[in-house]
N, C-alpha and C. Protein backbone atom coordinates (compact mmCIF):
# COMPACT_ATOMS: atom_id res chain seq x y z
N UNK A 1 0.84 -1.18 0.00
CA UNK A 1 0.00 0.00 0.00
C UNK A 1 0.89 1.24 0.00
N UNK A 2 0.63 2.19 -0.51
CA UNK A 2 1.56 3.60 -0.82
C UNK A 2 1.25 4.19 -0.16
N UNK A 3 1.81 4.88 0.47
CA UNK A 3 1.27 5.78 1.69
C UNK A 3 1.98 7.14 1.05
N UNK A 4 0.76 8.42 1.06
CA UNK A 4 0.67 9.23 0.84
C UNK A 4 2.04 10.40 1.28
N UNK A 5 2.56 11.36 0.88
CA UNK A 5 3.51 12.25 1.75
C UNK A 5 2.82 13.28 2.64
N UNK A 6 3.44 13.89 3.16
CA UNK A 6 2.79 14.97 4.31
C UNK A 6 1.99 16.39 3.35
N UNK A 7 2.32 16.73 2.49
CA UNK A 7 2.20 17.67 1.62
C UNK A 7 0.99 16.77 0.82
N UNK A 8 0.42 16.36 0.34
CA UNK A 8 -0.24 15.54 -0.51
C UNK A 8 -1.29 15.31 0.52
N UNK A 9 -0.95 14.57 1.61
CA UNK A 9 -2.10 14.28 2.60
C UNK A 9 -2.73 15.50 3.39
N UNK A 10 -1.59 16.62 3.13
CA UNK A 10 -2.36 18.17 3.94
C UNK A 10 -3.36 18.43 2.88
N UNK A 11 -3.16 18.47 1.66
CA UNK A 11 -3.94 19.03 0.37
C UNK A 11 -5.26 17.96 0.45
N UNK A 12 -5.35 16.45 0.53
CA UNK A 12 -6.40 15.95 -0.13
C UNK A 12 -7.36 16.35 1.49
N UNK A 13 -6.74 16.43 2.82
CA UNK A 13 -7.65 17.01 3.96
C UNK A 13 -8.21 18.20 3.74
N UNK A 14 -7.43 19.47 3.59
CA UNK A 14 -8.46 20.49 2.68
C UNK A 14 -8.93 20.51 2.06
N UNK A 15 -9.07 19.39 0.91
CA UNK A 15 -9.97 19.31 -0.61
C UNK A 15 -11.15 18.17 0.67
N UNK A 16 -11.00 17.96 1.15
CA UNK A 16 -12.18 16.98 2.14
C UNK A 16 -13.16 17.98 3.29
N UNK A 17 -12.42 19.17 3.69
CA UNK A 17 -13.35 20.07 3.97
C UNK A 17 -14.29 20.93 3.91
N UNK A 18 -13.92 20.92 2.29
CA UNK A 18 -14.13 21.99 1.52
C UNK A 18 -15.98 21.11 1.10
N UNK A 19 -15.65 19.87 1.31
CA UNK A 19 -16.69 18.69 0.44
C UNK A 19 -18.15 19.17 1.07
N UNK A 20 -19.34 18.52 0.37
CA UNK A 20 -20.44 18.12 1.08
C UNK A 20 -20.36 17.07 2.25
N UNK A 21 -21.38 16.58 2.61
CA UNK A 21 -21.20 15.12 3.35
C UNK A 21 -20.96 13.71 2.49
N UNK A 22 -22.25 14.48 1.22
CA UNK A 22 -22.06 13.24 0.45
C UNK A 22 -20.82 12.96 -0.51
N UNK A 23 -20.22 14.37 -1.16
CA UNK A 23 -19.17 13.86 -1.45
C UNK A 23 -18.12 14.02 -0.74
N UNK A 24 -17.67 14.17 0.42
CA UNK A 24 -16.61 13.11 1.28
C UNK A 24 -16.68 12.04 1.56
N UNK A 25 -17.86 11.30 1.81
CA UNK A 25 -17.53 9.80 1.39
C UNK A 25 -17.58 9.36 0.30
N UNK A 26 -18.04 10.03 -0.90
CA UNK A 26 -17.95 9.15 -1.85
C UNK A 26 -15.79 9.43 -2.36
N UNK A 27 -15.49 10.74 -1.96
CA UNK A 27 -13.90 11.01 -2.10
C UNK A 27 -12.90 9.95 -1.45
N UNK A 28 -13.70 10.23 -0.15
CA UNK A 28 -12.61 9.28 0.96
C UNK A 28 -12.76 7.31 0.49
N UNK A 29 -13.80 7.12 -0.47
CA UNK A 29 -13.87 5.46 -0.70
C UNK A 29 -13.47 5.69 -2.01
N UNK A 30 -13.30 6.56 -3.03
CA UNK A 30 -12.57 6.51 -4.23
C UNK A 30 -11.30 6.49 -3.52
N UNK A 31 -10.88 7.48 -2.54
CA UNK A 31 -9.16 7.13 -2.28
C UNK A 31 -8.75 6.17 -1.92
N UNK A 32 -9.79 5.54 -0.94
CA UNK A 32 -9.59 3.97 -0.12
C UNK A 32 -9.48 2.76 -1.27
N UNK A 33 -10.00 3.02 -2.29
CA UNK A 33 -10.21 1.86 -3.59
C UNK A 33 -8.99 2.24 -3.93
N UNK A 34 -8.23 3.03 -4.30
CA UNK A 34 -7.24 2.86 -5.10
C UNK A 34 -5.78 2.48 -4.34
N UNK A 35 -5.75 2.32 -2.80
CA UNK A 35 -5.00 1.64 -2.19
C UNK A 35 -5.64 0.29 -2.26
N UNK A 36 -6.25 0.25 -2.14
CA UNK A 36 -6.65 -1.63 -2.19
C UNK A 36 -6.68 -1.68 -0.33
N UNK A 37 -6.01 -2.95 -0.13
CA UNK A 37 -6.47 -4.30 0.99
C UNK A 37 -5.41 -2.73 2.12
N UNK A 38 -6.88 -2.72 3.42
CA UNK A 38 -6.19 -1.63 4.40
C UNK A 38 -5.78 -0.11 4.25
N UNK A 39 -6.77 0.36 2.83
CA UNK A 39 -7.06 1.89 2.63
C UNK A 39 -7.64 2.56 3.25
N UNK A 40 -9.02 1.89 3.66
CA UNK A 40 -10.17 2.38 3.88
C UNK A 40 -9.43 2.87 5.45
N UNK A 41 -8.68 2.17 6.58
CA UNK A 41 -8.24 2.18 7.34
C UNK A 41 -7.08 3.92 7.70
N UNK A 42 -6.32 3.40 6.23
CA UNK A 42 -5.80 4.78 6.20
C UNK A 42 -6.16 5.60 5.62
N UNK A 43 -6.85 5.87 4.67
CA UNK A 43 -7.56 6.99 4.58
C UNK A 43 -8.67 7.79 5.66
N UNK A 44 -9.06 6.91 6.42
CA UNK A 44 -9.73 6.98 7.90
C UNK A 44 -8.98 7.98 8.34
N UNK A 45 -7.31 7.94 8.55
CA UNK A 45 -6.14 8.56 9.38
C UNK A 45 -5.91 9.76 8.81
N UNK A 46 -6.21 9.72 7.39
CA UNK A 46 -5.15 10.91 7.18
C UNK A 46 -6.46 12.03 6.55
N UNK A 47 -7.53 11.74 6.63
CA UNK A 47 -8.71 12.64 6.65
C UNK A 47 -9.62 12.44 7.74
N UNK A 48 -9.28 11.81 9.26
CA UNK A 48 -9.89 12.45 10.42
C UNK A 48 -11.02 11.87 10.34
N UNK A 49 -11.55 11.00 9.53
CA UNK A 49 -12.99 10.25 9.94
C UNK A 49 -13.25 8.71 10.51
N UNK A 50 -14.31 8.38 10.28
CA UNK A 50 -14.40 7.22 10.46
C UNK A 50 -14.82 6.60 9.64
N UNK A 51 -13.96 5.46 9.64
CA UNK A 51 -14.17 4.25 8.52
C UNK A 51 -15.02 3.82 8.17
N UNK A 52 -16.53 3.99 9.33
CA UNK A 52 -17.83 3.87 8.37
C UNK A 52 -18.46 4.30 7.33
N UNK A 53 -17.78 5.60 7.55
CA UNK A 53 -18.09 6.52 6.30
C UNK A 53 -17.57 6.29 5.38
N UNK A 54 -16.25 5.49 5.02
CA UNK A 54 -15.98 5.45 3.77
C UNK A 54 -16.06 4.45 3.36
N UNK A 55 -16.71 3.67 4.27
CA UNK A 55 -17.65 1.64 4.00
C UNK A 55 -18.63 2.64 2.88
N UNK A 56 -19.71 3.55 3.97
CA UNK A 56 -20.79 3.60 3.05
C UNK A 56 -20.71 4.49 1.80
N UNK A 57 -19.30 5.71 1.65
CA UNK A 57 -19.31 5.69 0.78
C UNK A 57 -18.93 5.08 -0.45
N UNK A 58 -18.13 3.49 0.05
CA UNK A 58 -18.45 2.64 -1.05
C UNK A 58 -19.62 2.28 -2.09
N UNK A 59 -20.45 1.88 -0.43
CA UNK A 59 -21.53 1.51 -0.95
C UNK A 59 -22.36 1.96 -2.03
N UNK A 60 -22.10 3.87 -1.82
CA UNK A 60 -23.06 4.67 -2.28
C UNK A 60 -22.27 4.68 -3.76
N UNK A 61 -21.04 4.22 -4.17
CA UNK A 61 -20.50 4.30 -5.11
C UNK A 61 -20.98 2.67 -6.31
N UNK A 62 -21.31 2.09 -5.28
CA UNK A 62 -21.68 0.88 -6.24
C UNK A 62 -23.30 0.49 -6.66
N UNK A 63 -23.94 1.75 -5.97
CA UNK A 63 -25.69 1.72 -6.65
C UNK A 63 -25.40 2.14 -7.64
N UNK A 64 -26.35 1.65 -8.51
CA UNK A 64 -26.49 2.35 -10.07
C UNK A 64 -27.21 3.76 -10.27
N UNK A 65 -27.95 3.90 -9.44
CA UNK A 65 -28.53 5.56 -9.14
C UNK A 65 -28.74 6.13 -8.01
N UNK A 66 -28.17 7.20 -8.15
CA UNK A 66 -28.14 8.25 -6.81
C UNK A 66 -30.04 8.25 -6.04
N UNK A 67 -29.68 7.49 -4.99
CA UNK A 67 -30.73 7.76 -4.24
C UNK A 67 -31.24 9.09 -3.32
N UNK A 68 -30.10 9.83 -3.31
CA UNK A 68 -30.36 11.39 -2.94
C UNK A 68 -30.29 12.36 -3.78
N UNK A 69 -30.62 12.04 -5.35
CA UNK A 69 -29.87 12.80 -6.11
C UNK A 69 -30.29 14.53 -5.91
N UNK A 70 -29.27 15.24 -6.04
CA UNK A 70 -29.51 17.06 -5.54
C UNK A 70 -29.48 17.16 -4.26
N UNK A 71 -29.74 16.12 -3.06
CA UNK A 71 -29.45 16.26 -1.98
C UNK A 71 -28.32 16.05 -1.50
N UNK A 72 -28.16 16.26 -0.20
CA UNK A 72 -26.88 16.03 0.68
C UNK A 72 -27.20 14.46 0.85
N UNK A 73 -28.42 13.88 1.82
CA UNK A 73 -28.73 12.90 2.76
C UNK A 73 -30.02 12.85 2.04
N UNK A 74 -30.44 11.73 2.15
CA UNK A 74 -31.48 10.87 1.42
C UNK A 74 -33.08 11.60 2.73
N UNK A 75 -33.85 11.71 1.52
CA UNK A 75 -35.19 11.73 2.64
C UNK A 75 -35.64 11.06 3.71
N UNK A 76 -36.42 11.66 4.88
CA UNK A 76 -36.81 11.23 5.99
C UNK A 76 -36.11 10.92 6.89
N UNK A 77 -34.60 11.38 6.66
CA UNK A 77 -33.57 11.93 7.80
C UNK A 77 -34.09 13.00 8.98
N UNK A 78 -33.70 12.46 10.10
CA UNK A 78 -34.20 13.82 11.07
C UNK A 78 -35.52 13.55 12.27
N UNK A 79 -35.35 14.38 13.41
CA UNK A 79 -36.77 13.80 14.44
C UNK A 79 -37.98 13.95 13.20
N UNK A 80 -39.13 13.13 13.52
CA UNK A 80 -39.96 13.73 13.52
C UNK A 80 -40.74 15.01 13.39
N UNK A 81 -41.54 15.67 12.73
CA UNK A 81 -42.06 17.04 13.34
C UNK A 81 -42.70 16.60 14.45
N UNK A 82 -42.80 17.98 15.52
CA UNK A 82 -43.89 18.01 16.72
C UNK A 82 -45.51 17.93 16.26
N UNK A 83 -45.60 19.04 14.88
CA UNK A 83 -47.26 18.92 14.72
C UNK A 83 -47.67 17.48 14.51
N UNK A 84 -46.66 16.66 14.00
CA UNK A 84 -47.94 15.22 13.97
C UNK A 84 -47.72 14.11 14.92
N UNK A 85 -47.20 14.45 16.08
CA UNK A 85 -46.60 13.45 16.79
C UNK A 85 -48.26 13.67 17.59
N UNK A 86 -48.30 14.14 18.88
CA UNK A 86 -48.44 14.28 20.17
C UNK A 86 -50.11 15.05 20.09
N UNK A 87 -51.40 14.43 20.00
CA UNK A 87 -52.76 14.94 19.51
C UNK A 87 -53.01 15.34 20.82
N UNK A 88 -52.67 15.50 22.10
CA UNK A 88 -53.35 16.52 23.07
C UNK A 88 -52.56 17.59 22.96
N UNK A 89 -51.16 18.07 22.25
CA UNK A 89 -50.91 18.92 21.75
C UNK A 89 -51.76 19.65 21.24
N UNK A 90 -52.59 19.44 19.87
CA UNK A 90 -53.35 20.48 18.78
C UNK A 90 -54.53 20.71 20.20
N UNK A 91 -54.66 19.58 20.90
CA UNK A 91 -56.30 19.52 21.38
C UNK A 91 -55.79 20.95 22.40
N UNK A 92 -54.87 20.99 23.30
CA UNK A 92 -54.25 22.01 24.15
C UNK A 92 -54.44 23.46 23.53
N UNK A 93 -53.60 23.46 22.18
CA UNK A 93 -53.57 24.17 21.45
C UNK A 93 -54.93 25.13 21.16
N UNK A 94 -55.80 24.18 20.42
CA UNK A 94 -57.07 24.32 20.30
C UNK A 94 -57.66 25.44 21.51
N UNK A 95 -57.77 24.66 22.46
CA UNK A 95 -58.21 25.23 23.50
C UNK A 95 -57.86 26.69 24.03
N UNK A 96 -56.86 26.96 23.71
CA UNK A 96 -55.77 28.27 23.85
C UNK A 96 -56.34 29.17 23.16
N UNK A 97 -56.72 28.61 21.90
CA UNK A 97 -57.00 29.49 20.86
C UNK A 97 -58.43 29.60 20.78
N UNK A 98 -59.13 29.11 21.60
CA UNK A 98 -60.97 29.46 21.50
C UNK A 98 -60.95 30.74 22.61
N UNK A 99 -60.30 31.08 23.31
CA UNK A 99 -60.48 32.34 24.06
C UNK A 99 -59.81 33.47 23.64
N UNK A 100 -58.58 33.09 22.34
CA UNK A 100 -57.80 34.31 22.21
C UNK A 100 -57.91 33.99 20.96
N UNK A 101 -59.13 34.21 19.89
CA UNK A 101 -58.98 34.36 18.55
C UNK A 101 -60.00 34.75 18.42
N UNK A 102 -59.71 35.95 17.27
CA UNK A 102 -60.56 37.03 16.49
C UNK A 102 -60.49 36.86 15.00
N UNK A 103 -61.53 37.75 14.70
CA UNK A 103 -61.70 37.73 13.01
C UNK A 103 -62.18 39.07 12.22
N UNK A 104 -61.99 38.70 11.44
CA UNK A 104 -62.70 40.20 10.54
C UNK A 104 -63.75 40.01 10.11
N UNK A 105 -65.08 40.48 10.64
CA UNK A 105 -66.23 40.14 10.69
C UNK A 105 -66.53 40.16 8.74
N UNK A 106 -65.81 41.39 8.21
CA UNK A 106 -66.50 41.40 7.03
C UNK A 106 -65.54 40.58 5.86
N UNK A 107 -64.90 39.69 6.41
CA UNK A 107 -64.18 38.34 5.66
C UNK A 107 -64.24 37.39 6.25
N UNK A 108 -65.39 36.39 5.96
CA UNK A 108 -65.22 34.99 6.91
C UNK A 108 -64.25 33.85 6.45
N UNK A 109 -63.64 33.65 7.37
CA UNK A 109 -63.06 32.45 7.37
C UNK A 109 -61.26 33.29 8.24
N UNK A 110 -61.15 34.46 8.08
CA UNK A 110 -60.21 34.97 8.65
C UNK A 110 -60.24 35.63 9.82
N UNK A 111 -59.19 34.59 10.54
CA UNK A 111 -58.96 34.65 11.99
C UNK A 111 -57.56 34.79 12.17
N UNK A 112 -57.12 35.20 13.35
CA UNK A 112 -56.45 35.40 14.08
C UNK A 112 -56.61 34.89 15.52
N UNK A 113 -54.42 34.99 16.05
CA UNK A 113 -55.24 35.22 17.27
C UNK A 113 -53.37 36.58 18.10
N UNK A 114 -53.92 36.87 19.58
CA UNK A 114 -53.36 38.17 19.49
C UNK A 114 -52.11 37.59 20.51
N UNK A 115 -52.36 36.19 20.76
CA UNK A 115 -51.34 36.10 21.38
C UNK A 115 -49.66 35.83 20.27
N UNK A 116 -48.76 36.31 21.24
CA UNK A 116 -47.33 35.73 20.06
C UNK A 116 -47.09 33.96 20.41
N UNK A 117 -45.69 34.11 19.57
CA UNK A 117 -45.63 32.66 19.56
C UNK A 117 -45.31 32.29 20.68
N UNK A 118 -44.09 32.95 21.39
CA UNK A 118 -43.66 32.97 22.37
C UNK A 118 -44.52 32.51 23.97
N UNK A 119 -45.29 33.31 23.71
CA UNK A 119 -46.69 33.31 25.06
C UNK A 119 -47.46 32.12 24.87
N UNK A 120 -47.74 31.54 23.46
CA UNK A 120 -48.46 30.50 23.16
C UNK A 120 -47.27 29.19 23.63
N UNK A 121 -46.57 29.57 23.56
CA UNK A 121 -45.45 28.09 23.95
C UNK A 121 -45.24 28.10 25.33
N UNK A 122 -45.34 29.34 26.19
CA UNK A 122 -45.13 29.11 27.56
C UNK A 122 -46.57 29.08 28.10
N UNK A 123 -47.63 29.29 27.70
CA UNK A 123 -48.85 28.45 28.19
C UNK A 123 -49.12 27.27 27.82
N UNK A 124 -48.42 26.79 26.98
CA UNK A 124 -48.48 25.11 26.42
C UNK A 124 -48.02 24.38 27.18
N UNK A 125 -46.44 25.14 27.95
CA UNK A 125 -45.63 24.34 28.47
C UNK A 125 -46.46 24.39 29.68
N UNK A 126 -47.01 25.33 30.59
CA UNK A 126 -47.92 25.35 32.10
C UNK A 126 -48.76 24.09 31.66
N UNK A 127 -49.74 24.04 30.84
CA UNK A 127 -50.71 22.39 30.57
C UNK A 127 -49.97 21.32 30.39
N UNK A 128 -48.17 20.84 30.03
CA UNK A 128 -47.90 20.06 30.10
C UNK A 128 -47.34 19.33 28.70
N UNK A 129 -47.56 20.35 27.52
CA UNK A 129 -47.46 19.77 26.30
C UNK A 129 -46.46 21.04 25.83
N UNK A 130 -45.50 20.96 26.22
CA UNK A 130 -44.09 21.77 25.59
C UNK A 130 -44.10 21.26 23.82
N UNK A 131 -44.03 22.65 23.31
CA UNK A 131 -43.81 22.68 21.73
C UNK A 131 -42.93 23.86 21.67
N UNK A 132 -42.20 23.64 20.59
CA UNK A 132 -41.60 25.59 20.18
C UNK A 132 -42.04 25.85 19.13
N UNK A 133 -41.59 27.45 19.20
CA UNK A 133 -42.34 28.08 18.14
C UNK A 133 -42.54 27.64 16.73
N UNK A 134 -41.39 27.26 16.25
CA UNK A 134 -41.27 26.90 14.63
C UNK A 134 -42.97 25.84 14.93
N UNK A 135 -42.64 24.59 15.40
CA UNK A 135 -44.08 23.73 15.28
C UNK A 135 -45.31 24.74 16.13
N UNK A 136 -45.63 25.75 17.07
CA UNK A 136 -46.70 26.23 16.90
C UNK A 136 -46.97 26.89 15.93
N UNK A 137 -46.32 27.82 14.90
CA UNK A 137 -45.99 28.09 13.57
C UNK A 137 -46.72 27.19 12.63
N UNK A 138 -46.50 26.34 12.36
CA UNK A 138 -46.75 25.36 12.15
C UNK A 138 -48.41 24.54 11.90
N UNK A 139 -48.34 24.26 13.73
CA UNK A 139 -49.99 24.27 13.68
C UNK A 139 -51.03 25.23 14.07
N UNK A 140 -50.61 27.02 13.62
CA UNK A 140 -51.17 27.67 13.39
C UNK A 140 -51.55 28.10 11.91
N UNK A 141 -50.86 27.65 11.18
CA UNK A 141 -50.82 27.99 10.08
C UNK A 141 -51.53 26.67 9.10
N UNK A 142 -51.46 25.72 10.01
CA UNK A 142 -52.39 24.12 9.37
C UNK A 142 -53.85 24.85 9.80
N UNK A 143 -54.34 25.22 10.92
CA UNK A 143 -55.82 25.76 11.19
C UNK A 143 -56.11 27.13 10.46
N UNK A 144 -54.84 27.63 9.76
CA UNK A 144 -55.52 28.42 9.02
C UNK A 144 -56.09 29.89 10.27
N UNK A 145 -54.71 29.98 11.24
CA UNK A 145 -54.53 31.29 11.81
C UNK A 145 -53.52 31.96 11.89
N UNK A 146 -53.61 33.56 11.69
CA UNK A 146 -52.36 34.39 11.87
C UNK A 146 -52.04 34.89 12.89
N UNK A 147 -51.03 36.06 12.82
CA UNK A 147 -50.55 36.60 14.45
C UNK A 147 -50.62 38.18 13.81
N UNK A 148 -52.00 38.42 14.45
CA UNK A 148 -52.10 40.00 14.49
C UNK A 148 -51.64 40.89 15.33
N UNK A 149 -51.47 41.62 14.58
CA UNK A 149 -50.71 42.85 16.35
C UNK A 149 -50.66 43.71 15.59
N UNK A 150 -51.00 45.30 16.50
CA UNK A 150 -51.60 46.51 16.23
C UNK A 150 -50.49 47.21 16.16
N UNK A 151 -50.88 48.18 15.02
CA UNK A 151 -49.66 48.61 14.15
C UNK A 151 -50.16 50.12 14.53
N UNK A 152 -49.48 50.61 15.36
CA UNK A 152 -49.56 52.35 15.66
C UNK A 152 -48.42 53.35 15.50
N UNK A 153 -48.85 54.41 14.81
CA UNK A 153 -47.24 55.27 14.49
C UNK A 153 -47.04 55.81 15.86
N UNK A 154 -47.81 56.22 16.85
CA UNK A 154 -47.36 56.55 18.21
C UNK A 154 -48.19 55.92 19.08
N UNK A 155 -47.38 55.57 19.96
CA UNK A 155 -47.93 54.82 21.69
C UNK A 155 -48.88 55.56 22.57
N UNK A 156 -49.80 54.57 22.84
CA UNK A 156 -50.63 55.64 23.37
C UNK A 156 -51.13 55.12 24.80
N UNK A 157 -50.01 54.64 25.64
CA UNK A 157 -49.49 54.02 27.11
C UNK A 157 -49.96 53.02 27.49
N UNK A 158 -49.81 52.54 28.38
CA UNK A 158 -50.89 51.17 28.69
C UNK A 158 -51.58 51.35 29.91
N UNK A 159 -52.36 50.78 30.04
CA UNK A 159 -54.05 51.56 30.97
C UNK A 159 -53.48 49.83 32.09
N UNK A 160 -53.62 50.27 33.36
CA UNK A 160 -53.27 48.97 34.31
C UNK A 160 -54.24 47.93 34.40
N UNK A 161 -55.41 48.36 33.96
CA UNK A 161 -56.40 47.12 33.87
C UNK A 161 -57.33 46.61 32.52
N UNK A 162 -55.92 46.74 31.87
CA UNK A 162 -56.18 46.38 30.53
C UNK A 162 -56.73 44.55 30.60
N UNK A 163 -55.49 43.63 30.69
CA UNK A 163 -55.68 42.66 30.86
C UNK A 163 -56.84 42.15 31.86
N UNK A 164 -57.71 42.50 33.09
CA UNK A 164 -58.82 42.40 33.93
C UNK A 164 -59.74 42.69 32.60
N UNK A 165 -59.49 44.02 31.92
CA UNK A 165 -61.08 43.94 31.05
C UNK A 165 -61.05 42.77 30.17
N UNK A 166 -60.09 42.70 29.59
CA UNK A 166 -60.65 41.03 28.54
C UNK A 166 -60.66 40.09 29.09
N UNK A 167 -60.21 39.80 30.56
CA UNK A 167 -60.60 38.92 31.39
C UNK A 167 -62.07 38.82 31.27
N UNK A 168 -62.54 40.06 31.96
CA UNK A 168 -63.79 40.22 32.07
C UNK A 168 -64.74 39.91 31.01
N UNK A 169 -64.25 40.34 29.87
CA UNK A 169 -65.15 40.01 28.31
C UNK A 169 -64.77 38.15 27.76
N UNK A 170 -63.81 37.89 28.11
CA UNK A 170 -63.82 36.71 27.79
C UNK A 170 -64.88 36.02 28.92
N UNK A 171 -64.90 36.25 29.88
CA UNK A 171 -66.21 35.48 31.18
C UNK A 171 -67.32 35.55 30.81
N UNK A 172 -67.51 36.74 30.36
CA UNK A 172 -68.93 37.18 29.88
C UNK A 172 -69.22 36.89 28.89
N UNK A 173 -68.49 36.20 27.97
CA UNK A 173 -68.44 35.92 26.67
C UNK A 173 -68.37 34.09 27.11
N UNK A 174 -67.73 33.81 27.95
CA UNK A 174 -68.75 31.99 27.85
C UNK A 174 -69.91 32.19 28.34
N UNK A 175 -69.80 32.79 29.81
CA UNK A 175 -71.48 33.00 30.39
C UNK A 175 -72.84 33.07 29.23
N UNK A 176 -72.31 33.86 28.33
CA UNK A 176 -73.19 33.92 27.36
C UNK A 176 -73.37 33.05 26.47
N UNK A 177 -72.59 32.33 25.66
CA UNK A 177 -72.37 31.33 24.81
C UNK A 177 -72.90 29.98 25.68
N UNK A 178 -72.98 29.65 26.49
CA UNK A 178 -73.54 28.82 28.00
C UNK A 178 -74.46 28.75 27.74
N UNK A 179 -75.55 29.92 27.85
CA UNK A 179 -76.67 30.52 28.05
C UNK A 179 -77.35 30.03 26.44
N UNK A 180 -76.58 30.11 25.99
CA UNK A 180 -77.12 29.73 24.19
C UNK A 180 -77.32 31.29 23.71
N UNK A 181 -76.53 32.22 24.15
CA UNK A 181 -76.99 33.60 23.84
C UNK A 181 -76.07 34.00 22.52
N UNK A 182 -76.32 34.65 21.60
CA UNK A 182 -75.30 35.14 20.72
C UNK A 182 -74.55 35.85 21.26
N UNK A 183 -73.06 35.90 20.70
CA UNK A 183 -71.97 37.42 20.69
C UNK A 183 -71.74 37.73 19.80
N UNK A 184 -71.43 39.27 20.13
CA UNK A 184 -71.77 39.86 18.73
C UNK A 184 -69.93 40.81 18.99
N UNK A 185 -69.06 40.68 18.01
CA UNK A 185 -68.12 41.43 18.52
C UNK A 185 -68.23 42.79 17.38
N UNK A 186 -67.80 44.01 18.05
CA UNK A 186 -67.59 44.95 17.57
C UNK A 186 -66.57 45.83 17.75
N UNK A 187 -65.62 46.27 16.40
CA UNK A 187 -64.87 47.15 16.17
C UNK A 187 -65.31 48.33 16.91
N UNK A 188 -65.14 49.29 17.90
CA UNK A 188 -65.59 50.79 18.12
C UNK A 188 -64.47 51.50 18.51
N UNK A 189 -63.03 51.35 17.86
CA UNK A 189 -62.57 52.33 17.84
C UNK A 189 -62.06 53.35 16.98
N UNK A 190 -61.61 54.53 17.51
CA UNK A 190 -61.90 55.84 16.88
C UNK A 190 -61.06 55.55 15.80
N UNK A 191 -61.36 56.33 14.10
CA UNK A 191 -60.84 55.64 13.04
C UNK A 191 -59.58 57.18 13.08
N UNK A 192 -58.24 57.13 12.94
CA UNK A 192 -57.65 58.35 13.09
C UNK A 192 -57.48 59.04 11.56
């Protein structure tokens, strides 16, 4: 077996960094083939990996067609997503979102809701069903809701019992729905 010089083996390690994933193994098992019997071993050494990798990039050298072709790594690599694992998740979810979602009365089917993602993941996590944002993202956007928030050119302070009043309107708003009573929501503020 020929063993490479120091200058030659510095160069083919930078031409190996420079690589994808997929082609460093398919590099490091073309180099291992052309030593023959105990390459794969040293080429292992003198590009810093492990010899599995350049088993499989044999392997990947002796299919007749690229099973990742344009990719790095072949599909269905990776966890799971959260939205389809865990169904008292959406049901949690769900629930979150029947007290804090609005709509535009004069476009149906468009809703919102006013909480962020942030707030929606740390009340998920209090019920017991931890998600992050990207997957509430996710299964807000599968139900077909956005994240509204009020767009003002100047601040106009915050009142201390802000949060008590929609307390209050959300109570009064099952009490009523309970009751079999309609709600009726209305826009009434001043148009500037």
């Amino acid at each position: 077996m020929a063993v490479y010089s120091a200058d030659v083996a510095w160069k083919m390690k930078r031409l190996f960094g420079w690589l994808s994933e997929k082609d460093r193994r398919r590099y490091a098992a073309v180099e291992a083939a052309k030593l023959g019997h105990g390459g794969v071993e040293y080429i292992a050494r003198v590009l810093a990996c492990d010899p599995k990798t350049i088993r499989q990039g044999l392997r990947d050298l002796e299919e007749e067609e690229d099973a990742a072709a344009g990719r790095i790594r072949k599909t269905g690599g990776g966890r799971p997503q959260q939205a389809i694992a865990p169904p008292t998740l959406e049901a949690n979810l769900r629930q979150l979102l029947q007290e804090c979602t609005a709509g535009d009365p004069m476009r149906e089917g468009v809703l919102w809701t006013n909480l962020s993602l942030r707030e929606l993941s740390r009340r998920l996590w209090a019920v017991g069903t931890p998600a992050s944002r990207r997957t509430i993202r996710r299964l807000l956007r599968k139900r077909k809701r956005g994240r509204r928030t009020a767009r003002k050119k100047k601040t106009m302070g915050h009142h201390p019992d802000r949060n008590a009043q929609c307390e209050n309107i959300a109570r009064l708003r099952r009490e009523y729905e309970a009751a079999g009573d309609a709600v009726i929501s209305l826009d009434t503020k001043k148009k500037e």
